[in-house]
Protein backbone atom coordinates (compact mmCIF):
# COMPACT_ATOMS: atom_id res chain seq x y z
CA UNK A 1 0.00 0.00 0.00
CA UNK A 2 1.36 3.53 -0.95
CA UNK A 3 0.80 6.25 1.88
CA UNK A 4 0.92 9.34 0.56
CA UNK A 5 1.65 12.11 3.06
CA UNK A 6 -0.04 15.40 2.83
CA UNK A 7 1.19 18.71 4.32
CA UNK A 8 -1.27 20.34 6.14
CA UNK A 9 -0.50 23.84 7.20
CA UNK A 10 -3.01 25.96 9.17
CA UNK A 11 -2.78 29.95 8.37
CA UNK A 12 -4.38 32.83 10.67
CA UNK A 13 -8.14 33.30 9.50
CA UNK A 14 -9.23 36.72 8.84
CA UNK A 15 -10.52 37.04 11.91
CA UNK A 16 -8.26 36.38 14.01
CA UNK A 17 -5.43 39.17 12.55
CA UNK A 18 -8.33 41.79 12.80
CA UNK A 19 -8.51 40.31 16.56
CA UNK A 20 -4.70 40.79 17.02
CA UNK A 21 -4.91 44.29 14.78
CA UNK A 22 -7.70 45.68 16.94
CA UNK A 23 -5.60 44.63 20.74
CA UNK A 24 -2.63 45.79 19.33
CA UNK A 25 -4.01 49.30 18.33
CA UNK A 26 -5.86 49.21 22.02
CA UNK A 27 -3.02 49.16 23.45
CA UNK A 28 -1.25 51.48 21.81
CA UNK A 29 -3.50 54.21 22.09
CA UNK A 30 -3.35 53.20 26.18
CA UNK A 31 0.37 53.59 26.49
CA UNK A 32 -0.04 57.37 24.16
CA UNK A 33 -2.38 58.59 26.67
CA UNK A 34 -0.15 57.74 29.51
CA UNK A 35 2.75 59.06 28.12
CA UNK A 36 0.39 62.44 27.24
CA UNK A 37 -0.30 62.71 30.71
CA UNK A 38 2.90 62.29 32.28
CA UNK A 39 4.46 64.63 30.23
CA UNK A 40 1.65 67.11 30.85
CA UNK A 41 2.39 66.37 34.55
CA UNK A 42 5.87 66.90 34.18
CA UNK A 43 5.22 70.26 32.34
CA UNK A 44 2.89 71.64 35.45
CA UNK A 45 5.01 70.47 37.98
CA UNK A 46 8.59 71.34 36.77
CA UNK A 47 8.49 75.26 37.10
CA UNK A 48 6.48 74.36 41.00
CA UNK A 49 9.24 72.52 41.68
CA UNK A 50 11.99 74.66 41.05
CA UNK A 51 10.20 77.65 42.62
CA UNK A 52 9.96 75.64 46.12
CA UNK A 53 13.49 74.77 45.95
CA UNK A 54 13.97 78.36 45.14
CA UNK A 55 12.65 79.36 47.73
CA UNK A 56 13.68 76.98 50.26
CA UNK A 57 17.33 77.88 49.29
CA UNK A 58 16.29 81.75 50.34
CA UNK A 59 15.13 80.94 53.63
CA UNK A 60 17.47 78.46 54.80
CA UNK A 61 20.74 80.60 53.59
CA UNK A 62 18.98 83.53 55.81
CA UNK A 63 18.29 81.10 58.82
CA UNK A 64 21.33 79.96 59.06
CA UNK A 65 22.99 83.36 59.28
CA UNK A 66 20.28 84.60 61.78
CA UNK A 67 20.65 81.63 64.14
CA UNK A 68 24.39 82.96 64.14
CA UNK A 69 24.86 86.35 63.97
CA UNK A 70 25.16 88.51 66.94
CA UNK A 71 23.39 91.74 65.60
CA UNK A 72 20.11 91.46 63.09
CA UNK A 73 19.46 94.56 61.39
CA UNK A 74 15.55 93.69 59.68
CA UNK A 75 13.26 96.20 58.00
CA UNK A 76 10.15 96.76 58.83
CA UNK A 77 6.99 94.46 57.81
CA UNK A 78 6.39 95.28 53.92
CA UNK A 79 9.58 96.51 53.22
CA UNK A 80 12.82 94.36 52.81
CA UNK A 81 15.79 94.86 54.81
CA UNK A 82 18.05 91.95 55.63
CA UNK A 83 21.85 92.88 57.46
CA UNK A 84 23.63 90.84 59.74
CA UNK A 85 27.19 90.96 61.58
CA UNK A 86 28.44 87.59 63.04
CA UNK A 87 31.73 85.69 63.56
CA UNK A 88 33.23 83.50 61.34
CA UNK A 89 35.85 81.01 61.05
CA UNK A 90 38.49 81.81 58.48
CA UNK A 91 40.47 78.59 59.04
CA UNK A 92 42.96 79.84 61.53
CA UNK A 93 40.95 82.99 63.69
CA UNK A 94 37.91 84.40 63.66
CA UNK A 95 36.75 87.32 61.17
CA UNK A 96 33.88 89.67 62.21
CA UNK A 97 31.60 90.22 59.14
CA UNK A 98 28.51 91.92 57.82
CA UNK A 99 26.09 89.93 55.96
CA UNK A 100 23.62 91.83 53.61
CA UNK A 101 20.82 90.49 51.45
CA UNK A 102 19.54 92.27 48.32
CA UNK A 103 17.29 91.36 45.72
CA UNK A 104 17.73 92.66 41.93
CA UNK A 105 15.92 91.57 38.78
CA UNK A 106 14.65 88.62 40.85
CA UNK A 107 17.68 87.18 42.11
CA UNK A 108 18.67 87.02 45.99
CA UNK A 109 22.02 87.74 46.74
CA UNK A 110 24.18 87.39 49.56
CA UNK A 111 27.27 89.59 49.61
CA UNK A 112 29.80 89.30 52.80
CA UNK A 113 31.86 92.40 54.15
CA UNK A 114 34.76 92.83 56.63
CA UNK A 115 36.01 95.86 58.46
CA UNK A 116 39.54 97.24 57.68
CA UNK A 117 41.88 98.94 59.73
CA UNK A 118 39.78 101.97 59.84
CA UNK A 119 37.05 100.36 61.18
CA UNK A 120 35.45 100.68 57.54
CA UNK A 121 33.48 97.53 55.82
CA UNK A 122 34.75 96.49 52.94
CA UNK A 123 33.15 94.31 50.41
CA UNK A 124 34.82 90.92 50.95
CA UNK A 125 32.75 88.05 48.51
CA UNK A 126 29.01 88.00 46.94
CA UNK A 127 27.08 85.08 45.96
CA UNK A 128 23.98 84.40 44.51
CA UNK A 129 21.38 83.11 46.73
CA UNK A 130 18.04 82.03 44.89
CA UNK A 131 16.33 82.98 41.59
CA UNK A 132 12.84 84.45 40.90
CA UNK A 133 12.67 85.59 44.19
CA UNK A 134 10.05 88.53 43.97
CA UNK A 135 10.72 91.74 45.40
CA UNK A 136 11.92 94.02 47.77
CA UNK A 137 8.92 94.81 48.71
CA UNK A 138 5.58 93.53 50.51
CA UNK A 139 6.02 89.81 48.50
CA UNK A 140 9.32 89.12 50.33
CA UNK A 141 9.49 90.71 53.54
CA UNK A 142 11.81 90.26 56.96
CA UNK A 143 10.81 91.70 60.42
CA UNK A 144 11.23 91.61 63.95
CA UNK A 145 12.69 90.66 66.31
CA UNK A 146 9.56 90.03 68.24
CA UNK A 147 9.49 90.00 72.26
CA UNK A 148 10.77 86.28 72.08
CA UNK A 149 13.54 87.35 69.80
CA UNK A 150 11.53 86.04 66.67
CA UNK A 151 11.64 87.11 63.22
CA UNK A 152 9.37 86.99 60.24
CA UNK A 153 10.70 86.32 57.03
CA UNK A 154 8.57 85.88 53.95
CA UNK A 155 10.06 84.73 50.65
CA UNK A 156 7.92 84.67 47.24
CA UNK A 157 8.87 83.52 43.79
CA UNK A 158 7.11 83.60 40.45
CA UNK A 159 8.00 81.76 37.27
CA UNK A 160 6.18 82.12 34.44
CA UNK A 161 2.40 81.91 35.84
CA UNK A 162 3.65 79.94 38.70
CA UNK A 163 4.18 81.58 42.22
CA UNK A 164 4.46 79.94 45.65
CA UNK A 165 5.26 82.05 48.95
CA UNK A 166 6.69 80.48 52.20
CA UNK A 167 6.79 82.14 55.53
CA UNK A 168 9.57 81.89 58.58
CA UNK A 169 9.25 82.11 61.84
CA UNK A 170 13.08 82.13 62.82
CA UNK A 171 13.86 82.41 66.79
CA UNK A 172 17.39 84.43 66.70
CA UNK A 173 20.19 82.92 69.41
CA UNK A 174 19.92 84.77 72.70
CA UNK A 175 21.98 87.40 73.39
């Protein structure tokens, strides 16, 4: 007897591909959408972001100076005014120095002074601080010292149509 073998492939039907076409393009259009979203997440958030660290940078540069300086000059509440004298460590002796704050064109700056032999302050260094700060003026303000040897300090930035505001409380060391 004579077998003949026959070769029986099965193909996809019809249906099934336009199955397989239809979950593919499901899922594609999912993983667009998320991607949409995160980026327009991302887009919000970013400037937010940078304004709080911003911001952050401002107060905690001018808390650390007021929890050791020895004589706080502060304006009054909705003006700006930020001067401070204090000791510092110059690696083999204490320096007395001034520290002043000013803000120009939105960027805080913190600029160090020394006294010469006259008894004159000199400018010594100058650093920049924090960006889109906003002010002088009633958005960032510094104040006091209170009866409890408190002061006030509120910083604001803007970016774009983004603006956050953060307020101190700073207790000052006892004198």
């Amino acid at each position: 007897m004579i077998k003949i073998a026959i070769n029986k492939q099965r193909g996809f039907t019809l249906i099934e591909l336009i199955v397989v076409i239809a979950l593919v393009g499901i899922i594609s259009g999912v993983i667009a959408l998320t991607i949409g979203m995160v980026t327009r997440i991302t887009s919000i958030t970013t400037p937010r972001n940078m304004l709080i660290s911003q911001v952050h940078l401002a107060g905690s540069w001018i808390s650390g100076d007021i929890h050791s300086s020895t004589t706080i000059t502060p304006g009054t509440i909705g003006t700006w005014g930020c001067s401070m004298e204090r000791y510092q460590w110059n690696g083999t002796s204490f320096d007395y120095i001034k520290v002043d704050y000013t803000i120009a064109d939105g960027v805080m700056t913190r600029a160090i002074s020394k006294k010469d032999v006259n008894g004159v302050w000199q400018p010594d260094s100058q650093q920049e601080v924090a960006r889109y700060i906003s002010g002088p003026g009633t958005a960032t303000t510094f104040a006091g010292p209170t009866a409890s040897n408190t002061y006030m300090l509120t910083v604001s930035a803007v970016y774009g149509s983004e603006n956050i505001s953060q307020f101190y409380k700073i207790i000052g060391r006892s004198q």
